[in-house]
N, C-alpha and C. Protein backbone atom coordinates (compact mmCIF):
# COMPACT_ATOMS: atom_id res chain seq x y z
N UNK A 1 4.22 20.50 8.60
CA UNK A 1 3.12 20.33 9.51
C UNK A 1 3.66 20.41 10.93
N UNK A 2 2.98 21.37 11.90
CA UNK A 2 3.08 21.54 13.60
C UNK A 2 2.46 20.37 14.24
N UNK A 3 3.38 19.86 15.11
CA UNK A 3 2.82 18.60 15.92
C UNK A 3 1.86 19.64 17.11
N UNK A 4 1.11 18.79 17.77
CA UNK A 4 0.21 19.54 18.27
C UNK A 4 1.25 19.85 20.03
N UNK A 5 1.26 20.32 20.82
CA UNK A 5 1.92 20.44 22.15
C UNK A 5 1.49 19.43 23.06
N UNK A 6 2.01 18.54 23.87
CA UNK A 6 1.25 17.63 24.43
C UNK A 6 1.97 18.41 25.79
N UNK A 7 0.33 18.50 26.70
CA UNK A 7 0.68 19.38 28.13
C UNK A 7 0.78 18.39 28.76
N UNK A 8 0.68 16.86 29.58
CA UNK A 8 1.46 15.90 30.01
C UNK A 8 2.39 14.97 29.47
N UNK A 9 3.20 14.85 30.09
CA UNK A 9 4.40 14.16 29.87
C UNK A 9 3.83 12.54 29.70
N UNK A 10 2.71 12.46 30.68
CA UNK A 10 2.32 11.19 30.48
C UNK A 10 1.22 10.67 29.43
N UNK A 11 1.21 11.90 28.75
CA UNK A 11 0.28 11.33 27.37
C UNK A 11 1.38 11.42 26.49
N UNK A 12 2.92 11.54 26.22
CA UNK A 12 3.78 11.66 25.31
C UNK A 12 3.17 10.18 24.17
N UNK A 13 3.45 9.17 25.03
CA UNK A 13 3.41 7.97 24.13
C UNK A 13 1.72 7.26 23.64
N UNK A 14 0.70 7.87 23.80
CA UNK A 14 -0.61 8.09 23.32
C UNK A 14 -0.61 9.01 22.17
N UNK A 15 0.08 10.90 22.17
CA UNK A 15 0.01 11.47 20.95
C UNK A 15 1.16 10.93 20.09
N UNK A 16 2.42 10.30 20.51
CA UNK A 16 3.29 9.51 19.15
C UNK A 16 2.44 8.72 18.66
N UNK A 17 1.93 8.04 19.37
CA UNK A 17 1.42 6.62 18.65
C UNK A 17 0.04 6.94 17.26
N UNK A 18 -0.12 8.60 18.62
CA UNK A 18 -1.53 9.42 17.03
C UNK A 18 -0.83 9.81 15.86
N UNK A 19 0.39 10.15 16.19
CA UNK A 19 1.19 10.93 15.00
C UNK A 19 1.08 9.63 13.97
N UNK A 20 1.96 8.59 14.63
CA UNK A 20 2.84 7.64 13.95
C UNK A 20 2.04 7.18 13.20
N UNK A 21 0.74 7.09 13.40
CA UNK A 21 -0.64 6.27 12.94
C UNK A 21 -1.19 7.12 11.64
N UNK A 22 -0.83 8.37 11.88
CA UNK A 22 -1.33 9.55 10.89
C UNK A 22 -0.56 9.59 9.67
N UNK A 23 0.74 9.98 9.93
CA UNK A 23 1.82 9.28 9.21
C UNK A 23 2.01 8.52 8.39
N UNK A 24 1.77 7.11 8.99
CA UNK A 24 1.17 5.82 8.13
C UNK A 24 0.46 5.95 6.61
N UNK A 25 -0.48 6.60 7.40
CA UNK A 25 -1.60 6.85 6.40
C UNK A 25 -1.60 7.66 5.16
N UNK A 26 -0.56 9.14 5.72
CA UNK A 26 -0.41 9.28 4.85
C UNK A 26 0.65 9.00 3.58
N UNK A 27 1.95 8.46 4.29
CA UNK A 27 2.91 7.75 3.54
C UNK A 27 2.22 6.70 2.52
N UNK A 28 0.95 6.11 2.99
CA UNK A 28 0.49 4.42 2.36
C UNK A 28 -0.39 5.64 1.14
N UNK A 29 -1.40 6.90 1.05
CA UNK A 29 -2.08 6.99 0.25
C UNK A 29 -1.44 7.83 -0.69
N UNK A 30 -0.25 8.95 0.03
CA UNK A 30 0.87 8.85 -0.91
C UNK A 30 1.55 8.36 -2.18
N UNK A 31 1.94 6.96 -1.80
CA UNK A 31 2.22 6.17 -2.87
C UNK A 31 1.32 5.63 -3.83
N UNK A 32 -0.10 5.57 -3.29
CA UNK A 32 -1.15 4.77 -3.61
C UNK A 32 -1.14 5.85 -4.80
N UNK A 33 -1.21 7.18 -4.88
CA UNK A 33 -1.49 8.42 -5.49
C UNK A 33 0.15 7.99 -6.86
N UNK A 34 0.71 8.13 -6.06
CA UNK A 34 2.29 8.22 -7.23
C UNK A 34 1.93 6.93 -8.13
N UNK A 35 1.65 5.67 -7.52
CA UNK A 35 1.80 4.99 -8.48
C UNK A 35 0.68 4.02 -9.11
N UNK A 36 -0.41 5.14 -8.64
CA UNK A 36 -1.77 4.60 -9.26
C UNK A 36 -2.39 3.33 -8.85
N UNK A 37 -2.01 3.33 -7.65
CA UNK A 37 -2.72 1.49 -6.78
C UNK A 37 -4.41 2.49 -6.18
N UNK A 38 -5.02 1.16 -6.33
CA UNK A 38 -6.20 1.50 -5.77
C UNK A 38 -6.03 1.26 -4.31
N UNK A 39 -6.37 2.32 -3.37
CA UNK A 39 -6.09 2.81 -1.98
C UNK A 39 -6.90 1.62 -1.25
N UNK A 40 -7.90 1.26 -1.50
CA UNK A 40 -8.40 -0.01 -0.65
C UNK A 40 -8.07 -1.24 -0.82
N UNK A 41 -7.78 -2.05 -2.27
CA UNK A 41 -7.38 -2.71 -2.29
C UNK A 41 -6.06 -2.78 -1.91
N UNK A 42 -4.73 -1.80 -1.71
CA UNK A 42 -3.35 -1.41 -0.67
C UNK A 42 -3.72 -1.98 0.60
N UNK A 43 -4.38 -1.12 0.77
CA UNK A 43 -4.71 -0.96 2.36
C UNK A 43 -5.32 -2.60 2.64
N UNK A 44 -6.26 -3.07 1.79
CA UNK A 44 -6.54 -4.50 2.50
C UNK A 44 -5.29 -5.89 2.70
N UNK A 45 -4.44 -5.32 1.65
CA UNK A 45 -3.12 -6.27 1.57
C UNK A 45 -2.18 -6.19 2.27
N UNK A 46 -2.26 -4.53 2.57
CA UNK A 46 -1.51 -4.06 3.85
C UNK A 46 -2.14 -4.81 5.16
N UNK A 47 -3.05 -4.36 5.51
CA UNK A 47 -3.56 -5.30 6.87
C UNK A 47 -3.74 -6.81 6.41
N UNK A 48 -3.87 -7.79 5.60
CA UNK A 48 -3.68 -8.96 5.38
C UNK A 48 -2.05 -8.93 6.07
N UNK A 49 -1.13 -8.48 5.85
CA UNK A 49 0.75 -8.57 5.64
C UNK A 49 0.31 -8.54 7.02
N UNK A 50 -0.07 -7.44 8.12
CA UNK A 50 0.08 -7.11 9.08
C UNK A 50 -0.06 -8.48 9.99
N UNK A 51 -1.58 -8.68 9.71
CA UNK A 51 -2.50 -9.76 10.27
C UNK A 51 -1.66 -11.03 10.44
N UNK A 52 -1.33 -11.21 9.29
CA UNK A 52 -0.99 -12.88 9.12
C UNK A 52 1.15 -12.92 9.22
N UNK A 53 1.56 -11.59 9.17
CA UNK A 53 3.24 -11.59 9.36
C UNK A 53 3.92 -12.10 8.09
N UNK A 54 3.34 -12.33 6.77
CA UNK A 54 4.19 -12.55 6.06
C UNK A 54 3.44 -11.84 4.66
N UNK A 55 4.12 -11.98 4.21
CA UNK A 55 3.90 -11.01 2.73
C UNK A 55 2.71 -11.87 2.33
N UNK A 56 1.56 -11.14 0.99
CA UNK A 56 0.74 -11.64 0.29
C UNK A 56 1.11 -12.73 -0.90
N UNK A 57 0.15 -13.39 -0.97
CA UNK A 57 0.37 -14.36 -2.07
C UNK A 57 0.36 -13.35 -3.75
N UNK A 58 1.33 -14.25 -4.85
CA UNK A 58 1.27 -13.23 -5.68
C UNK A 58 -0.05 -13.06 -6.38
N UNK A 59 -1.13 -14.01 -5.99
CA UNK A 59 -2.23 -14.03 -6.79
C UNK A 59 -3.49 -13.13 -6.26
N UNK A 60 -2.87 -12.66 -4.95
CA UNK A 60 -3.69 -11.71 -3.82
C UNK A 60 -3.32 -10.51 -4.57
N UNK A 61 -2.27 -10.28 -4.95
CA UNK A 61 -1.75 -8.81 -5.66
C UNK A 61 -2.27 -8.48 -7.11
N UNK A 62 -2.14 -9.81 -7.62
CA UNK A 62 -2.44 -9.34 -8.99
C UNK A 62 -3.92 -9.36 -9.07
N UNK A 63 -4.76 -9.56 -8.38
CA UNK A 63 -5.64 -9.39 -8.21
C UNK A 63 -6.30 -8.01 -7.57
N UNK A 64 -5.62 -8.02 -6.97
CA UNK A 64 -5.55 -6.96 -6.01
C UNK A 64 -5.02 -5.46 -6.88
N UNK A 65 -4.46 -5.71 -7.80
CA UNK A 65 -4.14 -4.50 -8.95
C UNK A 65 -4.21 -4.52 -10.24
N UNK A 66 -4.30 -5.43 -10.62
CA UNK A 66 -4.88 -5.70 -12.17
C UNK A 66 -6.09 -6.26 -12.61
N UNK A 67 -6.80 -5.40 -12.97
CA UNK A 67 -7.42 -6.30 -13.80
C UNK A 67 -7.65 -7.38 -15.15
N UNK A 68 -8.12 -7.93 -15.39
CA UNK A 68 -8.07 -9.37 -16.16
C UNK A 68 -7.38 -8.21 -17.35
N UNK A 69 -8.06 -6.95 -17.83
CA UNK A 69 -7.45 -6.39 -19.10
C UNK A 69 -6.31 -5.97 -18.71
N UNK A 70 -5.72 -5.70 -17.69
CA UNK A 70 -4.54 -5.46 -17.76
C UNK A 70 -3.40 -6.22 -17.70
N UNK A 71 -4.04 -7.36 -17.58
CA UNK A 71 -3.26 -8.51 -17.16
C UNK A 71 -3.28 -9.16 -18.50
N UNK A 72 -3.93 -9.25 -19.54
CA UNK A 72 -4.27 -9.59 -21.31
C UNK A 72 -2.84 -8.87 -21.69
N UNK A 73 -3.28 -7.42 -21.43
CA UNK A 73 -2.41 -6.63 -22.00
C UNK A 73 -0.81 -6.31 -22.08
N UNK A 74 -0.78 -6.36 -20.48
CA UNK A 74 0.63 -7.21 -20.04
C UNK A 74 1.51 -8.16 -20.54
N UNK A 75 0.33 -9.51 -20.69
CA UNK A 75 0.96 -11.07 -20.86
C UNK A 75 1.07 -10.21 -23.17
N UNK A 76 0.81 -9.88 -23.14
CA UNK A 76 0.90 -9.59 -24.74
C UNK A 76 2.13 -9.13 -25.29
N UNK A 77 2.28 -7.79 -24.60
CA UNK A 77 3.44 -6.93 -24.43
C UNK A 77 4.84 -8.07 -24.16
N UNK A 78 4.43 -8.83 -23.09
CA UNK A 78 5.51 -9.70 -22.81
C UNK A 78 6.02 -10.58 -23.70
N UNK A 79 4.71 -10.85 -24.42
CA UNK A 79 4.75 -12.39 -25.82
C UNK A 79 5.58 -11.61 -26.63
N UNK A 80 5.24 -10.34 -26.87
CA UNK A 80 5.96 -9.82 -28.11
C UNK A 80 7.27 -9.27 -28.00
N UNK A 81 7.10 -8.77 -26.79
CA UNK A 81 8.89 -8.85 -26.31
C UNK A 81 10.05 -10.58 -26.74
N UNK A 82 9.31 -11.20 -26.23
CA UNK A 82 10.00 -12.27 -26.08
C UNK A 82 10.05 -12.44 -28.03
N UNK A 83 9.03 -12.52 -28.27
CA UNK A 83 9.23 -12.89 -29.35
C UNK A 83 10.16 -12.27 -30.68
N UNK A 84 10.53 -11.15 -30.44
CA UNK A 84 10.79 -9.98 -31.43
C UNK A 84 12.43 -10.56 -30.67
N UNK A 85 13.24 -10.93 -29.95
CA UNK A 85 14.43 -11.09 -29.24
C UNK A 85 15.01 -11.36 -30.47
């Protein structure tokens, strides 16, 4: 991708800040894509992290990406792991 030409010197740090912002976005829906996260619920945990400066609670996430069946299905997989040891 061509960055666009910026004809003042004094808009340099207005079009980075467009790039950097663009960027973002697409790095965050990127991953959202590779590893199958739902893009809004990302993005709201992402700006929660931003907002508040510290990481999400783990119950914000698992919420935030599982649902109750996947979370059944999970804790199952796990029982039977453990159990088969």
């Amino acid at each position: 991708m061509r960055a666009s030409k910026i004809d003042n010197a004094d808009n340099f740090q207005d079009e980075f800040e467009k790039y950097w912002q663009e960027q973002k976005k697409l790095a965050s829906a990127k991953l959202c894509d590779d590893e199958h996260l739902d893009k809004e619920q990302f993005n709201a945990l992402n700006d929660t992290y931003i907002f508040r400066g510290h990481e999400p609670l783990r119950d914000e996430v698992l919420r935030g990406f599982f649902s109750y069946f996947d979370l059944k299905l999970f804790i199952g997989f796990a029982i039977a792991a453990l159990v088969d040891r």
